[in-house]
N, C-alpha and C. Protein backbone atom coordinates (compact mmCIF):
# COMPACT_ATOMS: atom_id res chain seq x y z
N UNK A 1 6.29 -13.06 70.52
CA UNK A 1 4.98 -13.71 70.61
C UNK A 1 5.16 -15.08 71.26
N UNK A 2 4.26 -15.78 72.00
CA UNK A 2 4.76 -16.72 73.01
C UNK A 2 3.79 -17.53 72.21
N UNK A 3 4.79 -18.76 72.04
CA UNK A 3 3.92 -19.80 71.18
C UNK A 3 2.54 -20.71 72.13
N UNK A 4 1.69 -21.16 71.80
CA UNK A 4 0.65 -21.56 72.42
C UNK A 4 1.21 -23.01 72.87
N UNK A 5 0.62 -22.86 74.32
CA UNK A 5 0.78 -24.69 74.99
C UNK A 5 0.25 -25.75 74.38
N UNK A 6 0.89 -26.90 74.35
CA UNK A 6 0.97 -28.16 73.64
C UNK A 6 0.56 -27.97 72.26
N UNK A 7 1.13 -26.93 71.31
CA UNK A 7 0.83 -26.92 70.47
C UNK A 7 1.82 -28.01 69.43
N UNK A 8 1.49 -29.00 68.58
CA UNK A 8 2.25 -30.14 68.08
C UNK A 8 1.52 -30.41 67.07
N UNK A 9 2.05 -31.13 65.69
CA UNK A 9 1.34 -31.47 64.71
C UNK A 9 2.35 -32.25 64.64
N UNK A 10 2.10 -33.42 63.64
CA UNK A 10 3.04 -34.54 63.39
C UNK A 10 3.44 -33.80 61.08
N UNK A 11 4.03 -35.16 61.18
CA UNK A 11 4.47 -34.80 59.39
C UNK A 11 2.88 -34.89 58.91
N UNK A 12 2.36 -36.02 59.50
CA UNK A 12 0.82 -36.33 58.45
C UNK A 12 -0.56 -34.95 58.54
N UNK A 13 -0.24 -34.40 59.80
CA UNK A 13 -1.21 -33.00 59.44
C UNK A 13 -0.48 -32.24 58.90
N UNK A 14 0.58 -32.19 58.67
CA UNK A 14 1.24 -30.91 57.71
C UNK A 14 0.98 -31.21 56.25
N UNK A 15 1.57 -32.61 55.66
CA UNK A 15 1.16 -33.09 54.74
C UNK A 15 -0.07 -32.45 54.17
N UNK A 16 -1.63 -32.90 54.72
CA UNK A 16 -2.72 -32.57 54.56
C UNK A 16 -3.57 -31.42 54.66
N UNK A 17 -2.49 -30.71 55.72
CA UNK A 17 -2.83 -29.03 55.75
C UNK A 17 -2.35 -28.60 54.17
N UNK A 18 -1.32 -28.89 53.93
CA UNK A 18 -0.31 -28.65 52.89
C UNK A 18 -0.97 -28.34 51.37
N UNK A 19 -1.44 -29.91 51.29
CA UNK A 19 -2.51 -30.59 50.22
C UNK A 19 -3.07 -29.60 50.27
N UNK A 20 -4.35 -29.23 51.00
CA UNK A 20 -5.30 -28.63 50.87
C UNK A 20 -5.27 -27.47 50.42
N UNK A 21 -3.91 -27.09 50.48
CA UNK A 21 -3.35 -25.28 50.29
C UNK A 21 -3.24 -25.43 48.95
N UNK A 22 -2.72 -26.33 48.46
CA UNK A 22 -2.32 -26.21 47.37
C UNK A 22 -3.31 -26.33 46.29
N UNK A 23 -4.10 -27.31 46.48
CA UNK A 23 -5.09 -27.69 46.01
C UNK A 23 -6.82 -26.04 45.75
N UNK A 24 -6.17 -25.83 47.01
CA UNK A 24 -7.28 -24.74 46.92
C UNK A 24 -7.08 -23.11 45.84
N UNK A 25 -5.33 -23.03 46.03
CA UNK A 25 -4.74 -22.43 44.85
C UNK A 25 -4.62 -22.79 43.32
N UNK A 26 -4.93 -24.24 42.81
CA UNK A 26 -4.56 -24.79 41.89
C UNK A 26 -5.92 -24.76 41.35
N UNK A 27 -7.11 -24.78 41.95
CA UNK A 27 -8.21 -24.94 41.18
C UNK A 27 -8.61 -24.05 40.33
N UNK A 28 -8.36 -22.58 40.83
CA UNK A 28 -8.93 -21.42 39.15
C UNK A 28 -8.06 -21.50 38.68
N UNK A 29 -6.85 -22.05 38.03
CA UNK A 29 -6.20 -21.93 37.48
C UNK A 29 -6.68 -23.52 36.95
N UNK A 30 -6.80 -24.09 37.25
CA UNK A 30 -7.23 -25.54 36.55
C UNK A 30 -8.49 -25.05 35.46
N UNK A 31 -9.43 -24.69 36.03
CA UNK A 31 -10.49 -24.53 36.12
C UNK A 31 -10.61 -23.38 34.82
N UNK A 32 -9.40 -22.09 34.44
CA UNK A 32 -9.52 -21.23 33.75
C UNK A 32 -8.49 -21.97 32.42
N UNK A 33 -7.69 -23.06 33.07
CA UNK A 33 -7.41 -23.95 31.65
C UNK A 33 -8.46 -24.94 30.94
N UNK A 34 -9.03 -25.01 31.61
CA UNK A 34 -10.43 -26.21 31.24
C UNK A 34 -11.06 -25.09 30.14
N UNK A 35 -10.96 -23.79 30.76
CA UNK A 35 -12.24 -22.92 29.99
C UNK A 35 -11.56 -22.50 28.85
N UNK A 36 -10.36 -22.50 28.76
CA UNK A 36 -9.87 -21.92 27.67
C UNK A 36 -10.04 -22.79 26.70
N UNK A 37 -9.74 -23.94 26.94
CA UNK A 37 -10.02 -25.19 26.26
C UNK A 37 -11.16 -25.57 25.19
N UNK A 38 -12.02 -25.13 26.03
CA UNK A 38 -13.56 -25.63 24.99
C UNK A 38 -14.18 -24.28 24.76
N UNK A 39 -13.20 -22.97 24.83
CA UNK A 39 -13.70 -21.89 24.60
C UNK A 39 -13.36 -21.72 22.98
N UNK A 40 -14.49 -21.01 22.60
CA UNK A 40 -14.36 -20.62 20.91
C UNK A 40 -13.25 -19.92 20.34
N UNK A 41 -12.49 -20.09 19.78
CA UNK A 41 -11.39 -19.74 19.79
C UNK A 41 -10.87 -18.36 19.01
N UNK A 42 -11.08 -17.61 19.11
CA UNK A 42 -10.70 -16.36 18.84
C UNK A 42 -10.06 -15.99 17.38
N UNK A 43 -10.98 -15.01 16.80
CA UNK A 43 -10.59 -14.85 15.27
C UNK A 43 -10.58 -13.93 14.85
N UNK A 44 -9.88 -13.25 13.80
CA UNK A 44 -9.53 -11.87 13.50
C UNK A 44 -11.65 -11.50 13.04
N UNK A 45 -11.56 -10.03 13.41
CA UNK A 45 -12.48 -9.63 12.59
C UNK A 45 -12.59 -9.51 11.30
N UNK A 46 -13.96 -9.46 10.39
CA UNK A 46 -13.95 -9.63 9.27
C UNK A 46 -13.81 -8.16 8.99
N UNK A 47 -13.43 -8.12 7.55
CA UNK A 47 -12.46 -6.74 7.12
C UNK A 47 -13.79 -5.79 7.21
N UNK A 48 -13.04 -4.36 7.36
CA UNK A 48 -14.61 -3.51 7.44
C UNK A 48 -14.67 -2.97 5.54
N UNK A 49 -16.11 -3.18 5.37
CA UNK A 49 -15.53 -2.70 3.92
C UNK A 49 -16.69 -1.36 4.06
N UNK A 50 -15.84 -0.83 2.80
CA UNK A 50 -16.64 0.74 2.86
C UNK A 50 -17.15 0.98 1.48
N UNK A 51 -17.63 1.63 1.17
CA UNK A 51 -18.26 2.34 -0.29
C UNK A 51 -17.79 3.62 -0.55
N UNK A 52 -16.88 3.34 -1.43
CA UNK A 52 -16.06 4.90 -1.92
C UNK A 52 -16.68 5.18 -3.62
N UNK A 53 -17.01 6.33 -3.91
CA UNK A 53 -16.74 6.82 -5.08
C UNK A 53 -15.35 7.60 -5.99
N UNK A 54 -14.93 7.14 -6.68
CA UNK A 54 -13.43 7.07 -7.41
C UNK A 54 -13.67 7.88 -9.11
N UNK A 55 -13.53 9.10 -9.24
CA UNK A 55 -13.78 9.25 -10.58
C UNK A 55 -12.69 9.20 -11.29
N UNK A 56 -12.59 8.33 -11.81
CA UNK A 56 -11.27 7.53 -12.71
C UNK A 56 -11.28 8.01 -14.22
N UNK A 57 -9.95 8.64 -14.52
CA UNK A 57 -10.35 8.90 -16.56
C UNK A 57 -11.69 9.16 -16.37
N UNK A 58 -11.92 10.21 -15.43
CA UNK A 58 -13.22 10.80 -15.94
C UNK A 58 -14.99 10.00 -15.92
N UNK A 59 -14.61 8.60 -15.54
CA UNK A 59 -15.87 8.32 -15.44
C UNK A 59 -16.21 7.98 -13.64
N UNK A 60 -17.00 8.51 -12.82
CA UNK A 60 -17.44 8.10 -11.76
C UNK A 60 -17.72 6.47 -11.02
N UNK A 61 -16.54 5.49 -10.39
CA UNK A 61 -16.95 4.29 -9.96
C UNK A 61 -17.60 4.13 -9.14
N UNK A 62 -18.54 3.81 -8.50
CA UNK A 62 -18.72 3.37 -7.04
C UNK A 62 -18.86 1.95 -6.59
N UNK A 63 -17.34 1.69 -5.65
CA UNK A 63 -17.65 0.57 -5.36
C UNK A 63 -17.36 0.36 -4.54
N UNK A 64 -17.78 -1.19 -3.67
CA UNK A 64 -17.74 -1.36 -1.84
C UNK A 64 -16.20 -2.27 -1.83
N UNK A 65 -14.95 -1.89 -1.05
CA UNK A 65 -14.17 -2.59 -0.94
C UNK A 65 -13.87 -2.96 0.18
N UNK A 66 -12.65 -3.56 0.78
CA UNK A 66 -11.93 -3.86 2.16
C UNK A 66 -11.18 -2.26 2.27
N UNK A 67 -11.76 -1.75 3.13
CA UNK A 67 -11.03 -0.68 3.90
C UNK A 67 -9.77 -0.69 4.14
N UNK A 68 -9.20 -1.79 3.84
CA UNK A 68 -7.47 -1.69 3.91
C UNK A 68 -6.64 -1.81 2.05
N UNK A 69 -7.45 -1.99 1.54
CA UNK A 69 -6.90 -2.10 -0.25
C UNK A 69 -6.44 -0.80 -0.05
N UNK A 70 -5.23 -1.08 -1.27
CA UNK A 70 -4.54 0.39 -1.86
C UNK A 70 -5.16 0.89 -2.79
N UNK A 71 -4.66 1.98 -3.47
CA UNK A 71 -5.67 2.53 -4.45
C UNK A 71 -4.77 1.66 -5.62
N UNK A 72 -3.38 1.35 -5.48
CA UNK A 72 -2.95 0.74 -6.87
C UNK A 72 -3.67 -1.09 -7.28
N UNK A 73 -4.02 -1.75 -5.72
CA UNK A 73 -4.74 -3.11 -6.01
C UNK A 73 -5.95 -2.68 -6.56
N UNK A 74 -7.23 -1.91 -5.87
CA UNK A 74 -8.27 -1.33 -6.36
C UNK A 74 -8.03 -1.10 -7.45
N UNK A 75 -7.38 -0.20 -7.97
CA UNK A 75 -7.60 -0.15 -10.18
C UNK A 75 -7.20 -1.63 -10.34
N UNK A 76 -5.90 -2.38 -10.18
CA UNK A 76 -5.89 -3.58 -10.98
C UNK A 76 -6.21 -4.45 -10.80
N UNK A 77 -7.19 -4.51 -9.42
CA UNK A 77 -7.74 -5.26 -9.55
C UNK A 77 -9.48 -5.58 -9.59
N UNK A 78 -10.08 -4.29 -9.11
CA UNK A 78 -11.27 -4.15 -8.63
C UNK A 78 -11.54 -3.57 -10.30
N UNK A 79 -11.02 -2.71 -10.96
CA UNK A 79 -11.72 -1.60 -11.77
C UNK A 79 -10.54 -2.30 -13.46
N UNK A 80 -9.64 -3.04 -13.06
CA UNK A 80 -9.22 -4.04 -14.35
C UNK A 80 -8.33 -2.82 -15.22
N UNK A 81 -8.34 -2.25 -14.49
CA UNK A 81 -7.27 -0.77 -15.01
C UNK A 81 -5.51 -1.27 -15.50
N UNK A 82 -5.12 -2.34 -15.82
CA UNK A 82 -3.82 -2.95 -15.28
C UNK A 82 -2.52 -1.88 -16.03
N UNK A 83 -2.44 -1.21 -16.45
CA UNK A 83 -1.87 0.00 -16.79
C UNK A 83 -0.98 0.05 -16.28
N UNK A 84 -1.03 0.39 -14.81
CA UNK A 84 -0.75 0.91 -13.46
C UNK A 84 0.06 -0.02 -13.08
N UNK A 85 1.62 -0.49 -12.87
CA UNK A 85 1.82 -1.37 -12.77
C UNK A 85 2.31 -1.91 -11.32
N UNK A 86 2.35 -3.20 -10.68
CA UNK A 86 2.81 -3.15 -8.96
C UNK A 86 4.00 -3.91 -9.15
N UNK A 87 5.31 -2.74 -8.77
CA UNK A 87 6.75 -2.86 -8.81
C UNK A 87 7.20 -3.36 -7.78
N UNK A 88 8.03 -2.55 -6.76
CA UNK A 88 8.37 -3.28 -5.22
C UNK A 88 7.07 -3.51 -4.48
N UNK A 89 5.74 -2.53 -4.56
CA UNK A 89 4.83 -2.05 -3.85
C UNK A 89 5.33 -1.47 -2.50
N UNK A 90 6.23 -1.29 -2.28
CA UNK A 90 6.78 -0.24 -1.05
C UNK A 90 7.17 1.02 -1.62
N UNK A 91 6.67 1.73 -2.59
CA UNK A 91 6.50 3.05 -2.69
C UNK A 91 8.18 3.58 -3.45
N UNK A 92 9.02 2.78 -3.99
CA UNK A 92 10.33 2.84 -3.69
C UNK A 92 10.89 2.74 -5.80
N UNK A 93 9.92 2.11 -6.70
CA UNK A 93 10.17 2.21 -8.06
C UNK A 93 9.58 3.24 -8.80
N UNK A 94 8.40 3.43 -8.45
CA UNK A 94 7.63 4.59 -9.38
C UNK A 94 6.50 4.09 -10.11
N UNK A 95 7.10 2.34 -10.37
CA UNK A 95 6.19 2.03 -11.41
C UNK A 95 4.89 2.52 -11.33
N UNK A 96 3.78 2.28 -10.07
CA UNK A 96 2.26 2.50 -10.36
C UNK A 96 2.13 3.78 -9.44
N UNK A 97 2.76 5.16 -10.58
CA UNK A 97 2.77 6.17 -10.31
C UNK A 97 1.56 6.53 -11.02
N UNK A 98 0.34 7.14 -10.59
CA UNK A 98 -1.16 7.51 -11.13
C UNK A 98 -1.07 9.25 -10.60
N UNK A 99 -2.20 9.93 -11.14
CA UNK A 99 -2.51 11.59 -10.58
C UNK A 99 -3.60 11.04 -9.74
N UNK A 100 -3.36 12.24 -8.79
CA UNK A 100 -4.73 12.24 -7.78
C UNK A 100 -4.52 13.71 -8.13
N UNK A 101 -6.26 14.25 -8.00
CA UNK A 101 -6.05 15.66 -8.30
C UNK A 101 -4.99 16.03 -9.12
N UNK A 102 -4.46 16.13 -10.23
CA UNK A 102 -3.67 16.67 -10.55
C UNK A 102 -2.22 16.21 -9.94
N UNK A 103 -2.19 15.42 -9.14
CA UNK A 103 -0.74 15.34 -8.56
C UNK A 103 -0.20 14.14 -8.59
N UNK A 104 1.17 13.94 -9.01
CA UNK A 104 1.56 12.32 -9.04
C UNK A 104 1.73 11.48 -7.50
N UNK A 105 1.51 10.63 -7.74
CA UNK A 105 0.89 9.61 -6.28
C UNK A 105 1.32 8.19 -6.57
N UNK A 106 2.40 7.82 -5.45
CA UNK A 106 2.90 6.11 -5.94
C UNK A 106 1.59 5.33 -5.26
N UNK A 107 0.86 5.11 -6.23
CA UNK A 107 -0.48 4.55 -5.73
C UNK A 107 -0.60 3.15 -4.50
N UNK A 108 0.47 2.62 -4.79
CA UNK A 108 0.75 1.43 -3.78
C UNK A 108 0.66 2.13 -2.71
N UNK A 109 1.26 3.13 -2.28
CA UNK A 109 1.57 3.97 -0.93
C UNK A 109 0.06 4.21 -0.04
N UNK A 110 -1.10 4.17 -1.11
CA UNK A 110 -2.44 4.99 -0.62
C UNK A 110 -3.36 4.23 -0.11
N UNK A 111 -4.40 4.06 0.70
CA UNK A 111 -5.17 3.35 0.53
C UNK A 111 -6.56 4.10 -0.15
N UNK A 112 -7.26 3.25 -0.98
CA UNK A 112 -8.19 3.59 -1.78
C UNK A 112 -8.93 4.59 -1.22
N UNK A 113 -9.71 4.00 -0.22
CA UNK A 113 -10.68 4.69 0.99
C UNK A 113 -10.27 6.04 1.04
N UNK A 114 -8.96 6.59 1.21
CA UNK A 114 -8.50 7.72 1.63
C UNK A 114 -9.14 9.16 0.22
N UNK A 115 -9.81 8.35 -0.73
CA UNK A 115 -9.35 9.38 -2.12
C UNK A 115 -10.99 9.24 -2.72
N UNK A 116 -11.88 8.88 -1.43
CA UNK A 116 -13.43 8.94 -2.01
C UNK A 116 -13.51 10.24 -2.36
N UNK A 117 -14.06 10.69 -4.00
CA UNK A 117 -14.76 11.87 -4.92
C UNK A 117 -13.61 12.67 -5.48
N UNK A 118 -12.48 11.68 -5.40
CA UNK A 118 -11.23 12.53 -6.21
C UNK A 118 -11.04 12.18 -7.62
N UNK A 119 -10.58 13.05 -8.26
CA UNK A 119 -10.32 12.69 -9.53
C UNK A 119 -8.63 11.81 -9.62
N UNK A 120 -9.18 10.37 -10.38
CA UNK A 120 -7.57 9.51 -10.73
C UNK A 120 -7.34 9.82 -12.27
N UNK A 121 -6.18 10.11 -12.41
CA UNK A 121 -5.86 9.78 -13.84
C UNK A 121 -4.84 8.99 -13.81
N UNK A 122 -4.92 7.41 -14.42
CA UNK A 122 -4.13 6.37 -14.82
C UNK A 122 -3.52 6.55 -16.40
N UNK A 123 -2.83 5.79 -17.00
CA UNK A 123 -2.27 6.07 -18.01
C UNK A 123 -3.03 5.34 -18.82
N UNK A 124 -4.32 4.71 -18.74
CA UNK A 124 -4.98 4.61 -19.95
C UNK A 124 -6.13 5.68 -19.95
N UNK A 125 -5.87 6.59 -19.21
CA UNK A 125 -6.85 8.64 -19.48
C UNK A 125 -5.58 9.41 -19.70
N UNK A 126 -4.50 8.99 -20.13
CA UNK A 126 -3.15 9.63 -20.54
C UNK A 126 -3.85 10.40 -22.56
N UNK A 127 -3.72 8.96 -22.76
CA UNK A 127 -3.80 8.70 -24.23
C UNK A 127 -5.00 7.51 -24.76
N UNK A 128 -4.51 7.38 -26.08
CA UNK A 128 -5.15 6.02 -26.63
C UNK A 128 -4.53 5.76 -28.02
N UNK A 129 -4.48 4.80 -28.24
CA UNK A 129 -3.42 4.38 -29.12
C UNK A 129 -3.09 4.97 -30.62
N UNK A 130 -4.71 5.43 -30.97
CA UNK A 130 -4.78 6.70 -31.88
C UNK A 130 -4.94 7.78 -31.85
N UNK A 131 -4.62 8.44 -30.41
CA UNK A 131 -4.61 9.62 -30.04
C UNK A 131 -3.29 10.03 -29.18
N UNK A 132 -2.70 9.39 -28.99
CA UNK A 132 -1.18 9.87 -28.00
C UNK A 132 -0.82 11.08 -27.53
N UNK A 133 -0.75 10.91 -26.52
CA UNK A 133 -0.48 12.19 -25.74
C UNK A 133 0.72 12.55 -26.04
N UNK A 134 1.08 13.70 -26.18
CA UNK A 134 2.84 14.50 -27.10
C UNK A 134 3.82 13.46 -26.32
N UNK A 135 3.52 13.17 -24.67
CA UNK A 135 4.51 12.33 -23.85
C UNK A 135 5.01 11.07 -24.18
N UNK A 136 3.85 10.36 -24.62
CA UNK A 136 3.90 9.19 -24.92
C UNK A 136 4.52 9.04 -26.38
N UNK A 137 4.14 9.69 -27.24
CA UNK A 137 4.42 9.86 -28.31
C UNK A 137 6.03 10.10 -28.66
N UNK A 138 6.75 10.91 -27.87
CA UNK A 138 7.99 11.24 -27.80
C UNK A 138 8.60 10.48 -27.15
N UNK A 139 8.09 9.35 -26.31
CA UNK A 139 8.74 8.03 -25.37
C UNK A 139 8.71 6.96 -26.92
N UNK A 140 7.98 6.93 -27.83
CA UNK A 140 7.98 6.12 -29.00
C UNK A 140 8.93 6.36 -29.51
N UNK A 141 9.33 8.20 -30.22
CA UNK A 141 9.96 8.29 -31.07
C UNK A 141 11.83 8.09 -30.74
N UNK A 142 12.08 8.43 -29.06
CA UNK A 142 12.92 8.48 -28.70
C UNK A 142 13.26 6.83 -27.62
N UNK A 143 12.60 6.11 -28.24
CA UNK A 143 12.77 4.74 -27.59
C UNK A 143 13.21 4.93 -25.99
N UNK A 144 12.32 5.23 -25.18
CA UNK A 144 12.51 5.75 -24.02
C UNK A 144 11.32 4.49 -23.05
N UNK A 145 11.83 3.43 -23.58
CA UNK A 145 11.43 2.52 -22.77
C UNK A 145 12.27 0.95 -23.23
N UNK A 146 12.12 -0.24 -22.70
CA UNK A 146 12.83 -1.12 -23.29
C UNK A 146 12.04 -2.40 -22.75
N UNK A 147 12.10 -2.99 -21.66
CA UNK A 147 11.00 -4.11 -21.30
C UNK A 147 9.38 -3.61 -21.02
N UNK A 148 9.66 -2.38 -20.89
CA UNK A 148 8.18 -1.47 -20.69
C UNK A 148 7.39 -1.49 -19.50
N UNK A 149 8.35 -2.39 -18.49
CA UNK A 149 6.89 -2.59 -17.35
C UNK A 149 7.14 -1.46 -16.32
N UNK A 150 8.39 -0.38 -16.64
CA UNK A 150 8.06 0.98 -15.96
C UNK A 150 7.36 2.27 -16.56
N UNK A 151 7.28 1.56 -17.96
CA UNK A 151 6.88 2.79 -18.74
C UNK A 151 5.46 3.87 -18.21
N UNK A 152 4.63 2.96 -18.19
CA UNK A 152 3.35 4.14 -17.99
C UNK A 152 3.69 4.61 -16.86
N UNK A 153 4.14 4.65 -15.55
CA UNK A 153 4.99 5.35 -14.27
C UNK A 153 5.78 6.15 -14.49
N UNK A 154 6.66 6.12 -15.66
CA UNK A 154 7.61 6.99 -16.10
C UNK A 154 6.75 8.26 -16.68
N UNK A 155 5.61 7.98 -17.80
CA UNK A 155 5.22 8.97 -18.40
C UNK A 155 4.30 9.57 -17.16
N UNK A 156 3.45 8.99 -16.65
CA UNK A 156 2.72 9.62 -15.81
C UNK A 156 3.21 10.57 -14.53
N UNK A 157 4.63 10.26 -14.41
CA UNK A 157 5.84 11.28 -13.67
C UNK A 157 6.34 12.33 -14.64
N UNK A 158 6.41 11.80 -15.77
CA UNK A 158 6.58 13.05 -16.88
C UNK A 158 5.74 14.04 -17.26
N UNK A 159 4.80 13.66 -17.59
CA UNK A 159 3.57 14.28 -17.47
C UNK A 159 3.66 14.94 -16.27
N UNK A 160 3.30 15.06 -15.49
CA UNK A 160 2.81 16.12 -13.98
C UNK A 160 4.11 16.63 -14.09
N UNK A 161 5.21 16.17 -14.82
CA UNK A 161 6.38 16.96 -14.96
C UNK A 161 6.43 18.64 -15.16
N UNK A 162 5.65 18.32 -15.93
CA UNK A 162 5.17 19.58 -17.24
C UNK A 162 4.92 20.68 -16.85
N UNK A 163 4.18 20.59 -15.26
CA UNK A 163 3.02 21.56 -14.38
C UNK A 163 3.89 21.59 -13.17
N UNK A 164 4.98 20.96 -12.97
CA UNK A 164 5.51 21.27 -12.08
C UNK A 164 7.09 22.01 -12.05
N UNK A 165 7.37 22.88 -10.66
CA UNK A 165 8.34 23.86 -11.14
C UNK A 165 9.85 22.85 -11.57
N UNK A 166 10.54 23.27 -12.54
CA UNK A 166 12.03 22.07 -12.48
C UNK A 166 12.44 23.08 -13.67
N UNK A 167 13.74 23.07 -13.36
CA UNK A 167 14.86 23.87 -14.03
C UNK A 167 14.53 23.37 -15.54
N UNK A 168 15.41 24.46 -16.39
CA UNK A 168 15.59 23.81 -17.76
C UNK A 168 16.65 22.31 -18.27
N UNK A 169 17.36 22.56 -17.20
CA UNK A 169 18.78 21.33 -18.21
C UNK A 169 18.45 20.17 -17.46
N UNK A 170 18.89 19.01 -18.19
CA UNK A 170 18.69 17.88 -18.18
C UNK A 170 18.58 17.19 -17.03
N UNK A 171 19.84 17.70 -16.03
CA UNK A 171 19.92 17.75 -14.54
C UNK A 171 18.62 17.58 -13.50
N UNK A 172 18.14 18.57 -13.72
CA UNK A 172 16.94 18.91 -13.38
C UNK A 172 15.85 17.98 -13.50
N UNK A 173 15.51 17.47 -14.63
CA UNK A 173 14.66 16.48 -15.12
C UNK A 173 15.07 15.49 -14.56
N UNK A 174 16.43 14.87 -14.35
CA UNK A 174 16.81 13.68 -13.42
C UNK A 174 16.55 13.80 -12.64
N UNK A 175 16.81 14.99 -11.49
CA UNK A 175 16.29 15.26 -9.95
C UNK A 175 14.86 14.69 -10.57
N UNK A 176 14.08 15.85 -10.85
CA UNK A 176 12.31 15.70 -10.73
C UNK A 176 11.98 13.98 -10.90
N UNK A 177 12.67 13.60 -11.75
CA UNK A 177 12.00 11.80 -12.05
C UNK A 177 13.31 10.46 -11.81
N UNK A 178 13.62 11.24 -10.59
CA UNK A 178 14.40 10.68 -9.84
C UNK A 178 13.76 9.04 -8.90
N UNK A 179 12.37 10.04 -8.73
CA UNK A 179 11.59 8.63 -7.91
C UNK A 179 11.02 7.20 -8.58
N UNK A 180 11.29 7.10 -9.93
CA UNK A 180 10.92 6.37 -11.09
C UNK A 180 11.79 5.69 -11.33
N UNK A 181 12.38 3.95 -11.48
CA UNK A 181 13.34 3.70 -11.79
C UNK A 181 13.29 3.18 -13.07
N UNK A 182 13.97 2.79 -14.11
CA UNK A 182 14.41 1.94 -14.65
C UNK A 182 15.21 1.26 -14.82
N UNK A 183 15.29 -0.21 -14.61
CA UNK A 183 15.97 -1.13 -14.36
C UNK A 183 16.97 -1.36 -16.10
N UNK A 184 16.13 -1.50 -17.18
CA UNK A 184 16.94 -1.65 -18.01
C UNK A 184 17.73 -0.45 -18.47
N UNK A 185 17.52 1.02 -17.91
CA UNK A 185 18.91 1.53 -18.26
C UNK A 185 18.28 2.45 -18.92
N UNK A 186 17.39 3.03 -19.52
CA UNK A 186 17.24 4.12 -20.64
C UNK A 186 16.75 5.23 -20.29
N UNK A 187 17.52 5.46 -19.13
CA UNK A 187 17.29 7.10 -18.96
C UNK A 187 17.79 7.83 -19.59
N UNK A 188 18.82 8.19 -20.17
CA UNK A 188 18.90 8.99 -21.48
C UNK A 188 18.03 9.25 -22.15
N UNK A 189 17.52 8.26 -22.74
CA UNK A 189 16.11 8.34 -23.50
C UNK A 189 14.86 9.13 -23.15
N UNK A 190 14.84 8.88 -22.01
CA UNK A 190 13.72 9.38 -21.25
C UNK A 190 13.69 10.55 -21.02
N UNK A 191 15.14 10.84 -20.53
CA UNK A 191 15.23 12.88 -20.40
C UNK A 191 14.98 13.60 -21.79
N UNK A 192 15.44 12.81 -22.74
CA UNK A 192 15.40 13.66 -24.21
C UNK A 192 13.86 13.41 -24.50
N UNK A 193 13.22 12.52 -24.50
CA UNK A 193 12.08 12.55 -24.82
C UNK A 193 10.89 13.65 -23.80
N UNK A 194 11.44 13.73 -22.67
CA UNK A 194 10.66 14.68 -21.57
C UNK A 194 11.04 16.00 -22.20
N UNK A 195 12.36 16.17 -22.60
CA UNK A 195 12.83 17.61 -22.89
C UNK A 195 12.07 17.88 -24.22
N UNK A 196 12.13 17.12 -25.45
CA UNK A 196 11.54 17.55 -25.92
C UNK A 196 10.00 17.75 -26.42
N UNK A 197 9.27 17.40 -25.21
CA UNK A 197 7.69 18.08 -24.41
C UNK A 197 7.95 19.03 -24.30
N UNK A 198 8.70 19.26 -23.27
CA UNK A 198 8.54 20.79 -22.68
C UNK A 198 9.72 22.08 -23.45
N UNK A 199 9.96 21.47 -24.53
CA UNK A 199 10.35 22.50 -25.36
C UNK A 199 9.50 22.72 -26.47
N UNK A 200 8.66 21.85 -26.60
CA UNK A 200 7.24 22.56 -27.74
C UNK A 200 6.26 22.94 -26.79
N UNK A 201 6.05 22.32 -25.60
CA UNK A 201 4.99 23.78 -25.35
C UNK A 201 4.91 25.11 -25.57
């Protein structure tokens, strides 16, 4: 390409050509920091809440929560159920082990929402203090608890024990309530007291 005749610029039009380039690139970007600036500043949405019905021990709740609650905060804290107790809350002790339908459920694991028109049974629709369920009753006689804050998790794993398939020997009963811990140690206790449930049925 053949450069054009007397074509010449000194330093001071380059300079100002220069400027102008730059200047003409720098402004939406100035211009989209300015806006960010006095723009409203961005905030989580507010929680969506929903209206679930929960028939708990038999009586029907209905109530509006945060769509993200578990079903184990919801009883202890929405419905005052405190029974149910919250251990690691990562699904990993047993403690606030509850029935859904008939089935044991580490309630921390769930969220509430998920279990609208199901039947819960917590461990105060287990028993009552003058009525004891054979489970509970045999966790008394066989001291099958010791600080107690796994106990109602333990029975409520024992319980659905009952209905579910598991060998006869003791073995067995460890596998099945394997997912339940106790920290102070009295599993012994606990298998003899489960065993002897399911040897008077």
């Amino acid at each position: 390409m053949q450069e054009p005749d007397n074509f010449e610029i000194n330093r001071r039009e380059l300079l100002i050509v220069g400027s102008a380039g730059v200047a003409a690139t720098a402004t939406p970007t100035i211009a989209l920091s300015q806006a960010s600036a006095t723009a409203t500043p961005m905030v989580a949405g507010a929680p969506v809440i929903s209206r679930v019905s929960l028939n708990v021990n038999g009586k029907v709740r209905e109530i509006e929560l945060d769509a993200r609650a578990t079903l184990l905060d919801t009883l202890r804290e929405r419905l005052h159920l405190t029974g149910t107790k919250k251990g690691c809350d990562h699904g990993q002790c047993g403690a606030c082990t509850v029935h859904v339908n008939g089935r044991r459920v580490n309630s921390c694991l769930t969220l509430a929402v998920m279990h609208d028109g199901d039947a819960i049974t917590t461990i105060e629709g287990v028993g009552a203090p003058d009525a004891l369920h054979p489970m509970q009753a045999a966790f008394v006689e066989h001291d099958g608890y010791q600080c107690g804050y796994c106990t109602s998790g333990q029975i409520m794993s024992a319980v659905a024990l009952l209905k579910e398939p598991c060998g006869p020997g003791d073995a067995d009963v460890k596998e099945a309530m394997s997912g339940n811990i106790c920290r102070c140690g009295a599993y012994p206790n606990i298998v003899t007291a489960i065993q002897q449930v399911r040897k008077s049925d």
